[in-house]
C-alpha atoms as a PDB file:
ATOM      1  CA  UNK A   1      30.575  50.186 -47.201  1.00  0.00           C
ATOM      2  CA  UNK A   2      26.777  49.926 -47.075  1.00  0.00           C
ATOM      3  CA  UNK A   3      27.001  46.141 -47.698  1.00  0.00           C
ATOM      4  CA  UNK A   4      29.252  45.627 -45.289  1.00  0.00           C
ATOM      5  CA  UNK A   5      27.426  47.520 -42.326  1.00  0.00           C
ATOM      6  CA  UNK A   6      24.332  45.215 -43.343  1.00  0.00           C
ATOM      7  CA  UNK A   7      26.607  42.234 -43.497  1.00  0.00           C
ATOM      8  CA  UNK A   8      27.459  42.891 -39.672  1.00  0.00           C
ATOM      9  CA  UNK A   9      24.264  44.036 -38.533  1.00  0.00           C
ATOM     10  CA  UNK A  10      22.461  40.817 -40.238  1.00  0.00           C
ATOM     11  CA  UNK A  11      25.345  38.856 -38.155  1.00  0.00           C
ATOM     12  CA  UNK A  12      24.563  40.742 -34.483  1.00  0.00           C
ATOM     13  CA  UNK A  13      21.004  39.999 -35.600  1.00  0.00           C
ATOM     14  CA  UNK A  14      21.576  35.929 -35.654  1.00  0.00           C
ATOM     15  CA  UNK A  15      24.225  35.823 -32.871  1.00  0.00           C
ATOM     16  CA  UNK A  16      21.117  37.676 -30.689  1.00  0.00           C
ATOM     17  CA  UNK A  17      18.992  35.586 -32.267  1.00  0.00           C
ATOM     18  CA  UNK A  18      20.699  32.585 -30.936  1.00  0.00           C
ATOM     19  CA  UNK A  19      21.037  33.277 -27.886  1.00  0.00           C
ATOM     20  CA  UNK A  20      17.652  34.042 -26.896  1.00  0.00           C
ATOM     21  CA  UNK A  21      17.065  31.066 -28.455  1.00  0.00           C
ATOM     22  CA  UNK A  22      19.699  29.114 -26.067  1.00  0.00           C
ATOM     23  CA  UNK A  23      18.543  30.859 -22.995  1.00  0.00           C
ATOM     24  CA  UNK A  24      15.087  29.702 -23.689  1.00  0.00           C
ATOM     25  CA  UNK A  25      16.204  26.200 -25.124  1.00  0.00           C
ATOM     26  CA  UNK A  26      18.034  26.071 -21.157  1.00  0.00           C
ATOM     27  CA  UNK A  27      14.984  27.568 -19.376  1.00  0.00           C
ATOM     28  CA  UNK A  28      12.426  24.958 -20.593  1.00  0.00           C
ATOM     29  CA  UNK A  29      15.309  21.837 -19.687  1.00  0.00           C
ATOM     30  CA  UNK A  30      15.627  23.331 -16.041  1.00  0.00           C
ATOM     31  CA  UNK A  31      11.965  23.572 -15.599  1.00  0.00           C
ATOM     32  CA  UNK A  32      11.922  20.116 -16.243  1.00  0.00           C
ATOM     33  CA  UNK A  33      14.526  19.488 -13.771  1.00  0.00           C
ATOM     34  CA  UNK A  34      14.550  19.793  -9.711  1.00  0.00           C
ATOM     35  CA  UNK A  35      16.187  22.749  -8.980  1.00  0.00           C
ATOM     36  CA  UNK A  36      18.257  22.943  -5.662  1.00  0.00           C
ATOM     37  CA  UNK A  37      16.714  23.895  -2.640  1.00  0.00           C
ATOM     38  CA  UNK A  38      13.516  23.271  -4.663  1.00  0.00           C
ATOM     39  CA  UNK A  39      10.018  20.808  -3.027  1.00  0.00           C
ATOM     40  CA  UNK A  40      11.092  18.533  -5.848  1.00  0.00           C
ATOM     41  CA  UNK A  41      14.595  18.135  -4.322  1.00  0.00           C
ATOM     42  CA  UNK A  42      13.860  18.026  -1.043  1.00  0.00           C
ATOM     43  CA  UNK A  43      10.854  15.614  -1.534  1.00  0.00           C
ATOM     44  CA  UNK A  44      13.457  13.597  -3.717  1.00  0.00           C
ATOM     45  CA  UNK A  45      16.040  13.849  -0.616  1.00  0.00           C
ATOM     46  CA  UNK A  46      13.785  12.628   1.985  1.00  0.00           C
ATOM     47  CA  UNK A  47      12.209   9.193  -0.067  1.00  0.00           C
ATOM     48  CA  UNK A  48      16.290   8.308  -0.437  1.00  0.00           C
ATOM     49  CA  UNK A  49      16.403   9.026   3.430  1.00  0.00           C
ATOM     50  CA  UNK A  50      13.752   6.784   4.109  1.00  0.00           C
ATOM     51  CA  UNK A  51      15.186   4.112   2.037  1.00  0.00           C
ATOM     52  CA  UNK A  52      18.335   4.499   4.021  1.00  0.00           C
ATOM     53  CA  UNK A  53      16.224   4.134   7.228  1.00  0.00           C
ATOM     54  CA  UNK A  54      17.685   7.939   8.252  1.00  0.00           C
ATOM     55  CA  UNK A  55      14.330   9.002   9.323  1.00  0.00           C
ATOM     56  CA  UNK A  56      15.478  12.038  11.507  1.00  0.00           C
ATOM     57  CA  UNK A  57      17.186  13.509   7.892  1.00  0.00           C
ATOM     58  CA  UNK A  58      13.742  12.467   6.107  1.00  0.00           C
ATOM     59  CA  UNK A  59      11.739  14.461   8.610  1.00  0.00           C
ATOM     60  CA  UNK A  60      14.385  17.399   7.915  1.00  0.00           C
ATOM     61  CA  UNK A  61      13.677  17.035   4.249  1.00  0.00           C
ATOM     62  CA  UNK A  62      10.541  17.257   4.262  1.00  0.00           C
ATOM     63  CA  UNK A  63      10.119  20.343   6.964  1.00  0.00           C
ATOM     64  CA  UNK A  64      12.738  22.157   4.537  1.00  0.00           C
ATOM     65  CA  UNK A  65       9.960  20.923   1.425  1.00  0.00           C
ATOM     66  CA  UNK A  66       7.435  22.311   3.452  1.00  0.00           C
ATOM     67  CA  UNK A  67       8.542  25.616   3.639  1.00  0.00           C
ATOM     68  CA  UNK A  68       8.519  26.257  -0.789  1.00  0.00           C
ATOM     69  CA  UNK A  69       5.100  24.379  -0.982  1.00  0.00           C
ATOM     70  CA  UNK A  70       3.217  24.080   2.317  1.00  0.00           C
ATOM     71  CA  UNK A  71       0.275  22.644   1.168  1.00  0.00           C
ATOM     72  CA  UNK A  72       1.677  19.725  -0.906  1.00  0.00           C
ATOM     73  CA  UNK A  73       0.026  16.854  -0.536  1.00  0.00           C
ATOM     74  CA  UNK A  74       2.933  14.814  -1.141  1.00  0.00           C
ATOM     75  CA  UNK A  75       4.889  15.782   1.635  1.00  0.00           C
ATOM     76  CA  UNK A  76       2.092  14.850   4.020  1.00  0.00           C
ATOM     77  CA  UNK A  77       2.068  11.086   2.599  1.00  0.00           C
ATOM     78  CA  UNK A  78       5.594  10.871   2.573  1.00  0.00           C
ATOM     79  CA  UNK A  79       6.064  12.135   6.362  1.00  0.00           C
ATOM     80  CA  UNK A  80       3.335   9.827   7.388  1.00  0.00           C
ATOM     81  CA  UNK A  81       5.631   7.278   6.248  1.00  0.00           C
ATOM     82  CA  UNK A  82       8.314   8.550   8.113  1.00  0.00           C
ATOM     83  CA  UNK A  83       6.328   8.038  11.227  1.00  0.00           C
ATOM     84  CA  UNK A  84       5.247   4.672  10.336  1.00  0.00           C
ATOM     85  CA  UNK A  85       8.842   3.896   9.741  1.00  0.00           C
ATOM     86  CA  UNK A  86       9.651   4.723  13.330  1.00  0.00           C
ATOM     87  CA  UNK A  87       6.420   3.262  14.890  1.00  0.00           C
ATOM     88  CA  UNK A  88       4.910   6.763  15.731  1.00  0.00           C
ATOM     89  CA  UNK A  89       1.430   6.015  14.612  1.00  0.00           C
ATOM     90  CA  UNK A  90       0.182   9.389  16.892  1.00  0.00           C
ATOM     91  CA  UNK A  91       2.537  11.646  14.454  1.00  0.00           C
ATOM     92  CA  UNK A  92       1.416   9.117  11.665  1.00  0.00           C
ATOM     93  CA  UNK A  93      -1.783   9.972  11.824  1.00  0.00           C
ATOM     94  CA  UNK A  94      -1.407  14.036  12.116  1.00  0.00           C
ATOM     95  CA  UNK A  95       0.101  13.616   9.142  1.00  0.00           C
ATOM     96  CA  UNK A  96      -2.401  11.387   7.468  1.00  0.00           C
ATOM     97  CA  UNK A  97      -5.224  13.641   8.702  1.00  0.00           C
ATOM     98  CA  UNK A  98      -4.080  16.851   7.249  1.00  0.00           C
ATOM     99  CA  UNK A  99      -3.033  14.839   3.455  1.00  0.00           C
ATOM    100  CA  UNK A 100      -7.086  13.602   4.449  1.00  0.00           C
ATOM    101  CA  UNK A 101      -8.107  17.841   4.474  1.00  0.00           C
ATOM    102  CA  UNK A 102      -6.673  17.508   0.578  1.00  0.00           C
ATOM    103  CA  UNK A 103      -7.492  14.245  -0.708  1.00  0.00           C
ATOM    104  CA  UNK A 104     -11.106  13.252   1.403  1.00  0.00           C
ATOM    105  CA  UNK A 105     -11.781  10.730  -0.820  1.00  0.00           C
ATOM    106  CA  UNK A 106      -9.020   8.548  -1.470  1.00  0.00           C
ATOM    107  CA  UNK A 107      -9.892   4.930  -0.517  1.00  0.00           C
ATOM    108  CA  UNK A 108      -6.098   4.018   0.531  1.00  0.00           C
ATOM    109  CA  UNK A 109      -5.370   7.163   2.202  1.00  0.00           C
ATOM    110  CA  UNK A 110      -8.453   6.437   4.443  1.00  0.00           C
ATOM    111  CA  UNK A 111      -7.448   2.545   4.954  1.00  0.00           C
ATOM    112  CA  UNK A 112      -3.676   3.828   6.107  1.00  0.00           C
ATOM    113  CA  UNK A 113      -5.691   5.871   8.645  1.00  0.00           C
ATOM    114  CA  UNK A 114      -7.926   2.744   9.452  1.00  0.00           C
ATOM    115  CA  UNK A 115      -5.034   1.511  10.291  1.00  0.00           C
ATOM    116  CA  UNK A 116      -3.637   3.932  12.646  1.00  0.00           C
ATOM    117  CA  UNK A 117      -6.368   4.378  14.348  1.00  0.00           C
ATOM    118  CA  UNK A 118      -6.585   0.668  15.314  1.00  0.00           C
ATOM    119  CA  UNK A 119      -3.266   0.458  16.618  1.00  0.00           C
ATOM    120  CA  UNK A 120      -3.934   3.297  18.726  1.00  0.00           C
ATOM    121  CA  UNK A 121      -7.159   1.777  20.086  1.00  0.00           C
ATOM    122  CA  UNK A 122      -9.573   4.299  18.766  1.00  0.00           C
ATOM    123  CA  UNK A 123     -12.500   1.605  17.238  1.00  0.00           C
ATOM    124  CA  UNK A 124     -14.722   4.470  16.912  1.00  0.00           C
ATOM    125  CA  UNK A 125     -12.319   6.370  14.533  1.00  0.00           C
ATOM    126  CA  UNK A 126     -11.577   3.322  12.780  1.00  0.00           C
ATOM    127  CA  UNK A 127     -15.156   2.013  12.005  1.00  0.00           C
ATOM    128  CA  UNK A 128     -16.123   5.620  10.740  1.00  0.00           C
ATOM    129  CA  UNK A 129     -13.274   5.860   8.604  1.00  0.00           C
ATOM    130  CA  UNK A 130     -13.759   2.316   7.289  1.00  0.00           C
ATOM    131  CA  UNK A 131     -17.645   3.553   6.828  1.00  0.00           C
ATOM    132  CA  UNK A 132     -16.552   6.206   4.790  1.00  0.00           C
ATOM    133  CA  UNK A 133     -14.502   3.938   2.414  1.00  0.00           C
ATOM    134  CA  UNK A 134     -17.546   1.689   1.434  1.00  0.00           C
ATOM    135  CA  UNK A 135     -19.231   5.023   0.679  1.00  0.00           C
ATOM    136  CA  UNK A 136     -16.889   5.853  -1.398  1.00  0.00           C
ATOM    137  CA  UNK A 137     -16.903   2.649  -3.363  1.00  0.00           C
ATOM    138  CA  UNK A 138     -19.892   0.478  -2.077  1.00  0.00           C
ATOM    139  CA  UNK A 139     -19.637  -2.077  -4.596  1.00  0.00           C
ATOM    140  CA  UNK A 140     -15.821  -2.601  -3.729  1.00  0.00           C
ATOM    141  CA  UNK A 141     -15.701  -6.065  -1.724  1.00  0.00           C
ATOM    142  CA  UNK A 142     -12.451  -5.312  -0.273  1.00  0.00           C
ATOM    143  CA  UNK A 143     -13.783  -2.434   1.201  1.00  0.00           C
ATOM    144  CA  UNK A 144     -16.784  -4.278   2.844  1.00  0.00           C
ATOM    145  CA  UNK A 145     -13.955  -7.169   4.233  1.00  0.00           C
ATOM    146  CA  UNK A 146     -12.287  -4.502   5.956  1.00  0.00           C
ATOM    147  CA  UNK A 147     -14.815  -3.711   7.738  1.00  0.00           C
ATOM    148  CA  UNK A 148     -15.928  -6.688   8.699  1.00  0.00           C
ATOM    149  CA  UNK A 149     -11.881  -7.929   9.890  1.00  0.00           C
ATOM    150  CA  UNK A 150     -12.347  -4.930  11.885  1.00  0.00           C
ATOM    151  CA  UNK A 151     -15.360  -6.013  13.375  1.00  0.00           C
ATOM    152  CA  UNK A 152     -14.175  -9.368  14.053  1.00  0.00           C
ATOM    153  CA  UNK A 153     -11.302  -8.093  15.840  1.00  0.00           C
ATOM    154  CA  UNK A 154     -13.750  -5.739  17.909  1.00  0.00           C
ATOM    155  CA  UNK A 155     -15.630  -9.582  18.646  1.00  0.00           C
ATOM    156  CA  UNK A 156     -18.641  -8.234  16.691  1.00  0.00           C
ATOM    157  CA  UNK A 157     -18.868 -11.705  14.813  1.00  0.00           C
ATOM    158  CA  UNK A 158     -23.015 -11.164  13.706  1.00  0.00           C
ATOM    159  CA  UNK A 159     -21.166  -7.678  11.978  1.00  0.00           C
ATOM    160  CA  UNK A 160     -17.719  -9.190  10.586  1.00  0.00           C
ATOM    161  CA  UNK A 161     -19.931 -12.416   8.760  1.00  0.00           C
ATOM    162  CA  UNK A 162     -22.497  -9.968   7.952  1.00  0.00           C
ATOM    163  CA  UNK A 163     -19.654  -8.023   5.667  1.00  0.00           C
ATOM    164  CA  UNK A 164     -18.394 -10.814   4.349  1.00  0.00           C
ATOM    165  CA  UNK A 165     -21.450 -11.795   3.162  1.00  0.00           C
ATOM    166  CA  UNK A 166     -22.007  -9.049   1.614  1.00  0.00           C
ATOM    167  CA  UNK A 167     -18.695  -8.926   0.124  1.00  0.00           C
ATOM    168  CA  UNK A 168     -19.375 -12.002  -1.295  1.00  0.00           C
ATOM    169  CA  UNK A 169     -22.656 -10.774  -2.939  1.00  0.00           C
ATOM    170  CA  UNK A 170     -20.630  -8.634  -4.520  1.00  0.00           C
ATOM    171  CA  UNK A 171     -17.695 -10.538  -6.466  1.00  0.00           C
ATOM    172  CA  UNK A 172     -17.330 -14.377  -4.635  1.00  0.00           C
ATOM    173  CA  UNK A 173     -14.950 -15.055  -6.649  1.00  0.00           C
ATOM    174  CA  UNK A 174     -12.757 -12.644  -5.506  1.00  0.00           C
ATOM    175  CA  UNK A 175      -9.096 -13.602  -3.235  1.00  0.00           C
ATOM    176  CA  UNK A 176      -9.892 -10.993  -0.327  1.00  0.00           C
ATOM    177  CA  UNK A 177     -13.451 -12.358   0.123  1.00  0.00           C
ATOM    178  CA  UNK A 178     -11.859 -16.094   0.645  1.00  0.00           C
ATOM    179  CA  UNK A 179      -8.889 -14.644   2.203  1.00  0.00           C
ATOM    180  CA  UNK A 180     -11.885 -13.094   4.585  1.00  0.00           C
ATOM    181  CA  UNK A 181     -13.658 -16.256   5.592  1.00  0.00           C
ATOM    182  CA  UNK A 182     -11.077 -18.442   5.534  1.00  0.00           C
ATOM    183  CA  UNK A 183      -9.335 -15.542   8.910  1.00  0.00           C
ATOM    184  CA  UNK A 184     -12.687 -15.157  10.314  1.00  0.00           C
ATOM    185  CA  UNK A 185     -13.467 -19.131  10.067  1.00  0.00           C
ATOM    186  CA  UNK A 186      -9.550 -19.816  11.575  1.00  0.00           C
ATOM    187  CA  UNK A 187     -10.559 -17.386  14.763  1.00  0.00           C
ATOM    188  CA  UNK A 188     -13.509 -19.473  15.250  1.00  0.00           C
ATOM    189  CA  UNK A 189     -11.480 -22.339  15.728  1.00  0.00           C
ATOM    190  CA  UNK A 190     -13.750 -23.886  12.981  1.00  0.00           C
ATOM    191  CA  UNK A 191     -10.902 -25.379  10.713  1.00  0.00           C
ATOM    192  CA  UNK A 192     -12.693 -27.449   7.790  1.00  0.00           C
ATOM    193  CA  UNK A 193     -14.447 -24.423   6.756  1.00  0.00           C
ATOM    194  CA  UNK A 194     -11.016 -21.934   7.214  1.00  0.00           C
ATOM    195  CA  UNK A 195      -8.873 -24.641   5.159  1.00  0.00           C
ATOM    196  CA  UNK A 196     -11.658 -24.521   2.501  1.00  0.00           C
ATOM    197  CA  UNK A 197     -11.530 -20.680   2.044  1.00  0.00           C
ATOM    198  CA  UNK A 198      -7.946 -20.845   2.230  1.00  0.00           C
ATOM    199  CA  UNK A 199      -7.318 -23.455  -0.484  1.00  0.00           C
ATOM    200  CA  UNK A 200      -9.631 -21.154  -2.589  1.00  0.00           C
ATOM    201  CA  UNK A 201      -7.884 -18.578  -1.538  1.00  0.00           C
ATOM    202  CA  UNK A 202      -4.571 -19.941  -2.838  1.00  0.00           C
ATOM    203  CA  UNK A 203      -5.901 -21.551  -5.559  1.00  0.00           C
ATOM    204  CA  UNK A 204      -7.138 -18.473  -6.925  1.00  0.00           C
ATOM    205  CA  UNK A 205      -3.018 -17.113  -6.909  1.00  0.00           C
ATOM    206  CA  UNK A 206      -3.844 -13.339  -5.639  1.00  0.00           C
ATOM    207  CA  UNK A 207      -1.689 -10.701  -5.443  1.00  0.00           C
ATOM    208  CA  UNK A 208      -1.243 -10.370  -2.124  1.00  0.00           C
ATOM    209  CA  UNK A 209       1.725  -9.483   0.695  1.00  0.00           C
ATOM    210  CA  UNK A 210       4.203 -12.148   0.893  1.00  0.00           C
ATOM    211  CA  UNK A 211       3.414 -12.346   4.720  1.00  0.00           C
ATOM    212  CA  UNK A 212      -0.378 -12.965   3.921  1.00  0.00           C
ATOM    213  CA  UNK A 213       0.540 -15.615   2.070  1.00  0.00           C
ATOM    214  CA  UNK A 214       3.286 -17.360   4.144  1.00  0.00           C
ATOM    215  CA  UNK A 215       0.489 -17.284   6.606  1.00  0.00           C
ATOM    216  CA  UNK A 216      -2.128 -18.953   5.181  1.00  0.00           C
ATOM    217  CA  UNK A 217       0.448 -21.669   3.411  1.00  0.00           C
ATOM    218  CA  UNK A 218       1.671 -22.340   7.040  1.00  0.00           C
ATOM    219  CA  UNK A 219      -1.645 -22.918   8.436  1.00  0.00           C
ATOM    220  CA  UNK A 220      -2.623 -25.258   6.091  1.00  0.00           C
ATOM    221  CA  UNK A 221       0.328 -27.025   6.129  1.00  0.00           C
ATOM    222  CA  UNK A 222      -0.065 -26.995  10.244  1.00  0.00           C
ATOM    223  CA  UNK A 223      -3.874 -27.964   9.743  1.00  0.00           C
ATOM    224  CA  UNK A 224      -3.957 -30.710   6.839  1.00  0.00           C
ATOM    225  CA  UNK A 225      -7.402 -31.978   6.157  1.00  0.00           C
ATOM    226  CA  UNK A 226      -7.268 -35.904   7.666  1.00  0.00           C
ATOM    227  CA  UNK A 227      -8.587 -37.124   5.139  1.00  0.00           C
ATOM    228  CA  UNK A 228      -6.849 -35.744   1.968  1.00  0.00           C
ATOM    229  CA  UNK A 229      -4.307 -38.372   0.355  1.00  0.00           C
ATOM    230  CA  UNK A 230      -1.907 -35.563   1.351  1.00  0.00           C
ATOM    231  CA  UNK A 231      -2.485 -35.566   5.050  1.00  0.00           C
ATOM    232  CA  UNK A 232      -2.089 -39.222   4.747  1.00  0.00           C
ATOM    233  CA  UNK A 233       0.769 -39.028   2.778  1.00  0.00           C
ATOM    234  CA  UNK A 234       2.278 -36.518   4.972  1.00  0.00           C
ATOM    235  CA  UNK A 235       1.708 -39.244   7.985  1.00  0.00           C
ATOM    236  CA  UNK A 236       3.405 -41.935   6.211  1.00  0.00           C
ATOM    237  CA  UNK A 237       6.207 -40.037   4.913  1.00  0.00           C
ATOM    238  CA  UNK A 238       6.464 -36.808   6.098  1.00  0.00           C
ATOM    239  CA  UNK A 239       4.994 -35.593   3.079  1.00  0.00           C
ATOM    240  CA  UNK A 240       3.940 -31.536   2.463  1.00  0.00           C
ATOM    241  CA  UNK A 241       0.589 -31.382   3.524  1.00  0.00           C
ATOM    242  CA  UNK A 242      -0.275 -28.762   0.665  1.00  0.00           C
ATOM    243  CA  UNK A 243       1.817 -30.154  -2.133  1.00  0.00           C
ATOM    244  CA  UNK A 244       1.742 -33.867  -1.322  1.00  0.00           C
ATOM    245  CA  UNK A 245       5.703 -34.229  -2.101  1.00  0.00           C
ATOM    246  CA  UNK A 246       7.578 -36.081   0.253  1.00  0.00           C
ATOM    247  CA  UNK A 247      10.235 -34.699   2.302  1.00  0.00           C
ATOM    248  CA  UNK A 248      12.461 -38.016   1.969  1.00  0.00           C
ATOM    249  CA  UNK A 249      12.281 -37.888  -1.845  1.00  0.00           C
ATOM    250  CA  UNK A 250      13.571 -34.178  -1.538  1.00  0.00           C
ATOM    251  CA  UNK A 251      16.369 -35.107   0.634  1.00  0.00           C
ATOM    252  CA  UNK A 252      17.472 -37.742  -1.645  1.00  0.00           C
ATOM    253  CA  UNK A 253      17.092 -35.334  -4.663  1.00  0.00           C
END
């Protein structure tokens, strides 16, 4: 009788046993998981309601992620988006400035802003917050051709080829330096020298936006240098002014 009370007791023991073990095994799998209702969810909701272009439901999202975790930084990038998305750069920007109160020194963060700022006309904002980017990384030359496209665009040309310059200095190897020149050149209407940082540019193959690209190829193919054998190729048969190949001899390929 004694045995078999032990017997039953040792077999309550591992049933328990187990399933603390199962409750805990499920516990640790569901932290790992978004729970409904949760920031992770709702964060998770919004980014697929962007995607969709369902910005109203995004901005729902996120004002319903807000409420678990109010001072996520996440949720502040992702509505800025939102706002970009539907060309509310004012919005955009309150956004951008309170993810700024959490992350002060985050280099993109502060170009997005840049960014804003400049499309609402607010150069002083701008050049500050460009400032504050080259103090953050002063040896970064992308950071210094920012600032000087911005100043370009403000007409401050002895500024904009001073940053270059010094953007150069630092790496002049670099795509966004020739990238740099080869804009500031074009605006000056001086085309050897913008076709020469743009061939560099090129030649260098950056990793860049497809539309910076497809805007530099098409200038050079709409500015040839006269005097390459592929500007006179391209005058004799109609012949790509960057890649020398003829147009006829594609057609009758």
């Amino acid at each position: 009788m004694t045995r078999v009370r032990l017997s039953f007791s040792l077999l309550i023991s591992i049933v328990l046993a187990g399933a603390v073990i199962a409750a805990m095994v499920y516990g640790l799998v569901r932290s790992f998981q978004p729970a409904s209702g949760s920031v992770e969810a709702y964060l998770s909701q919004a980014k697929e309601q962007l995607k969709a272009k369902d910005t109203d439901a995004a901005l729902n999202s996120l004002v319903k992620a807000r409420e678990y975790q109010p001072n996520d930084v996440r949720i502040d990038l992702l509505e800025g988006q939102v706002y970009r998305r539907k060309k509310d750069w004012k919005q955009a920007i309150v956004s951008y400035e309170r993810a700024l109160q959490k992350k002060p020194n985050d280099p993109k963060l502060l170009k997005t802003l840049a960014q804003g700022y400049i499309t609402l006309k607010q150069p002083a904002e701008a050049e500050k917050v460009l400032k504050q980017v080259i103090t953050i990384n002063p040896d970064d030359p992308e950071a210094h051709v920012d600032l000087a496209m911005f100043y370009m665009g403000q007409k401050q040309q002895d500024k904009a080829i001073a940053g270059l310059n010094k953007a150069k200095s630092l790496n002049p190897k670099h795509p966004q330096v020739e990238l740099g020149f080869g804009t500031y050149y074009q605006y000056l209407k001086q085309n050897d020298k913008a076709r020469e940082h743009y061939l560099r540019f090129v030649g260098l193959k950056p990793k860049t936006s497809l539309p910076t690209m497809m805007r530099v190829v098409q200038w050079l193919k709409q500015n040839p240098d006269p005097k390459s054998a592929a500007a006179k190729s391209f005058a004799k048969n109609k012949a790509d002014p960057v890649t020398g190949v003829s147009t006829q001899t594609a057609e009758k390929k």
